[in-house]
Protein backbone atom coordinates (compact mmCIF):
# COMPACT_ATOMS: atom_id res chain seq x y z
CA UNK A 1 20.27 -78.01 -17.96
CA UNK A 2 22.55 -77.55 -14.92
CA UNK A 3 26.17 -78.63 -15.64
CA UNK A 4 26.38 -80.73 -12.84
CA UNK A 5 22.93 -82.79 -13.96
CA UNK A 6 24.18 -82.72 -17.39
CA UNK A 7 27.52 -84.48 -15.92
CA UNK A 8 25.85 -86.93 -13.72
CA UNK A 9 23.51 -88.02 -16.89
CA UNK A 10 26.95 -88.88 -18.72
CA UNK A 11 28.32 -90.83 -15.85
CA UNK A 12 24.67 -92.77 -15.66
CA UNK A 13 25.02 -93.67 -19.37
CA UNK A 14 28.95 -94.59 -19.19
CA UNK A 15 28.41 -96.48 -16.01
CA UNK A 16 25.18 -98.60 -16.17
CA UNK A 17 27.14 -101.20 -16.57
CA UNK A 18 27.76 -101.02 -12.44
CA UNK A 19 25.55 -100.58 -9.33
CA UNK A 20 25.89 -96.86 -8.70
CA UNK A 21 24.49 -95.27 -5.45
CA UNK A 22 22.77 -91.49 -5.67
CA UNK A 23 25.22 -90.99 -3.04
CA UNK A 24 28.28 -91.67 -5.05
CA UNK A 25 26.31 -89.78 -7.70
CA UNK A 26 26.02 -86.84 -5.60
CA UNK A 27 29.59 -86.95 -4.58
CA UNK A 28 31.03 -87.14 -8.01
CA UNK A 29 29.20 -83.51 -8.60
CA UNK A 30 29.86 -82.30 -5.95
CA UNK A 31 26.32 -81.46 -4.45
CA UNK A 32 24.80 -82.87 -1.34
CA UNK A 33 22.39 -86.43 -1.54
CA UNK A 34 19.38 -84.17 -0.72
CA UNK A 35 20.78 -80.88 -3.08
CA UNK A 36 21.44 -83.48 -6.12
CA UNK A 37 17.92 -85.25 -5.84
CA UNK A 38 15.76 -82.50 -5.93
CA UNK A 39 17.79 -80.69 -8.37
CA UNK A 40 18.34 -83.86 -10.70
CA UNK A 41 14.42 -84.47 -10.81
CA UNK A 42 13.72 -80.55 -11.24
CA UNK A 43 16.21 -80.69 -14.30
CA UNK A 44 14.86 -84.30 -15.93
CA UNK A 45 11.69 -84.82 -14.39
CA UNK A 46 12.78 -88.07 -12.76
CA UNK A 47 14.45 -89.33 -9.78
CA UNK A 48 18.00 -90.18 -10.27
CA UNK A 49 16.70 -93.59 -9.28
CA UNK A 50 14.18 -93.87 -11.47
CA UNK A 51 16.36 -92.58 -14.74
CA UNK A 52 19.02 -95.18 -13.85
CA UNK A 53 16.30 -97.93 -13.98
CA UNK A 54 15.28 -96.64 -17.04
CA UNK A 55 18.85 -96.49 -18.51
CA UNK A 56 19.66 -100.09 -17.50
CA UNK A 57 16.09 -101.71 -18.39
CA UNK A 58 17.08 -100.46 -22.12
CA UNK A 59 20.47 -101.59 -21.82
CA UNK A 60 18.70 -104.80 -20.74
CA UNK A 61 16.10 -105.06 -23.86
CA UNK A 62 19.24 -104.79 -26.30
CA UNK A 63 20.88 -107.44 -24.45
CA UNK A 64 18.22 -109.55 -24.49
CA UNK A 65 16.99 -109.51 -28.17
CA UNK A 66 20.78 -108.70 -29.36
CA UNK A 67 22.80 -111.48 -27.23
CA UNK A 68 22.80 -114.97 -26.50
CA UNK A 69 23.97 -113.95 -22.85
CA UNK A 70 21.84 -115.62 -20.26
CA UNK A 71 19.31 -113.62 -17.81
CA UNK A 72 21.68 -114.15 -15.15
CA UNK A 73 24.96 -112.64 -17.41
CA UNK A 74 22.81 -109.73 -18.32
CA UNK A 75 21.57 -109.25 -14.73
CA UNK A 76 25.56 -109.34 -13.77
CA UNK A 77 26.44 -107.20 -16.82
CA UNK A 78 24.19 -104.61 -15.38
CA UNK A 79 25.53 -104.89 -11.90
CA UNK A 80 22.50 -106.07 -10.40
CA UNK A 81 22.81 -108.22 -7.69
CA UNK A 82 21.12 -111.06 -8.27
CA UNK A 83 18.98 -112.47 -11.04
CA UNK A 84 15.49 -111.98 -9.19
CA UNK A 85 16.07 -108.36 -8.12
CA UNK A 86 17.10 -107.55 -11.96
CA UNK A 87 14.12 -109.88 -13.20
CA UNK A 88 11.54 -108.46 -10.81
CA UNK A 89 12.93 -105.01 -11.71
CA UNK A 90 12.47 -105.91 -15.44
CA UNK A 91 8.90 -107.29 -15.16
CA UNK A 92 7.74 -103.98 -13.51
CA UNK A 93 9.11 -101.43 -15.70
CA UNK A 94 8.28 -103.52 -18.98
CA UNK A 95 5.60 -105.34 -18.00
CA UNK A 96 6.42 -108.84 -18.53
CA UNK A 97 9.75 -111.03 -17.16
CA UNK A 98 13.44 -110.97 -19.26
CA UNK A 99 12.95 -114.47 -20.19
CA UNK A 100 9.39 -114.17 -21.93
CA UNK A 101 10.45 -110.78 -23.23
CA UNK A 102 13.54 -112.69 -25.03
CA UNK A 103 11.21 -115.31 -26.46
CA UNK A 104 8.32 -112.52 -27.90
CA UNK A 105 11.56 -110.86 -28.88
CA UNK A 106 12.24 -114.05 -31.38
CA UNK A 107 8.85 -114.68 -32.22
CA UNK A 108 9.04 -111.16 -33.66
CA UNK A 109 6.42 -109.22 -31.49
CA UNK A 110 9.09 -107.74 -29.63
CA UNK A 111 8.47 -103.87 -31.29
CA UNK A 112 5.32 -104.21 -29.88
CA UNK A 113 6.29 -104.77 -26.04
CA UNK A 114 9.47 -103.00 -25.96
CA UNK A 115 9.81 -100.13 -22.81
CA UNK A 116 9.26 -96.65 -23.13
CA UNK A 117 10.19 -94.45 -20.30
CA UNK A 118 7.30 -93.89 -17.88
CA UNK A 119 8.56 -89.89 -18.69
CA UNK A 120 9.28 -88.87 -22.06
CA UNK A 121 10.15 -85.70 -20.88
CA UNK A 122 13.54 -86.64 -19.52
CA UNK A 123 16.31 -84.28 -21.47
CA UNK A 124 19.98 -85.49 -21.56
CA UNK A 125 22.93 -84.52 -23.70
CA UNK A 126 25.59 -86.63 -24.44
């Protein structure tokens, strides 16, 4: 994998914490927006948007079955901007919203529902 992908996947993983633009992304590697998108998708078979939301939506399912912090906390945590972007966000990639995730989470059906990436292909090293 190209160094510069390889780098931007660490900074995705140490930083999903924040918002964090492509552009910024792009910057950091020094590439240009349009360079760094077609050659971070070439390299991972995703869009650098789409990995993030992939990143953070996992973040998000171990917050919610392994925290008592509320939707809107995790949605902050994850620098969303507000709760009904990060729920709506949620509900799309996994299929149903944080809260009733949480709650099949503690009836223990959870393993059943939990995300996979849309891509299983995606390579990063750590």
């Amino acid at each position: 994998m190209d160094r510069r992908i390889q780098t931007a996947v660490r900074i995705i993983h140490r930083e999903s914490h924040r918002y964090l633009p492509i552009r910024e992304l792009a910057k950091r590697v020094n590439l240009s927006l349009w360079h760094f998108v077609r050659l971070f998708k070439s390299e991972t078979s995703s869009s650098p948007k789409a990995y993030i939301r992939c990143i953070k939506m996992k973040e998000a399912e171990k917050l919610l079955t392994g925290s008592f912090l509320t939707v809107k906390e995790i949605s902050a945590t994850l620098g969303f901007g507000d709760r009904s972007h990060f729920s709506r966000d949620f509900k799309r990639v996994c299929g149903q919203s944080p809260s009733a995730f949480r709650d099949s989470a503690e009836n223990g059906s959870s393993r059943d529902q939990q995300f996979s990436p849309p891509n299983n292909n995606i390579r990063h090293s750590e």
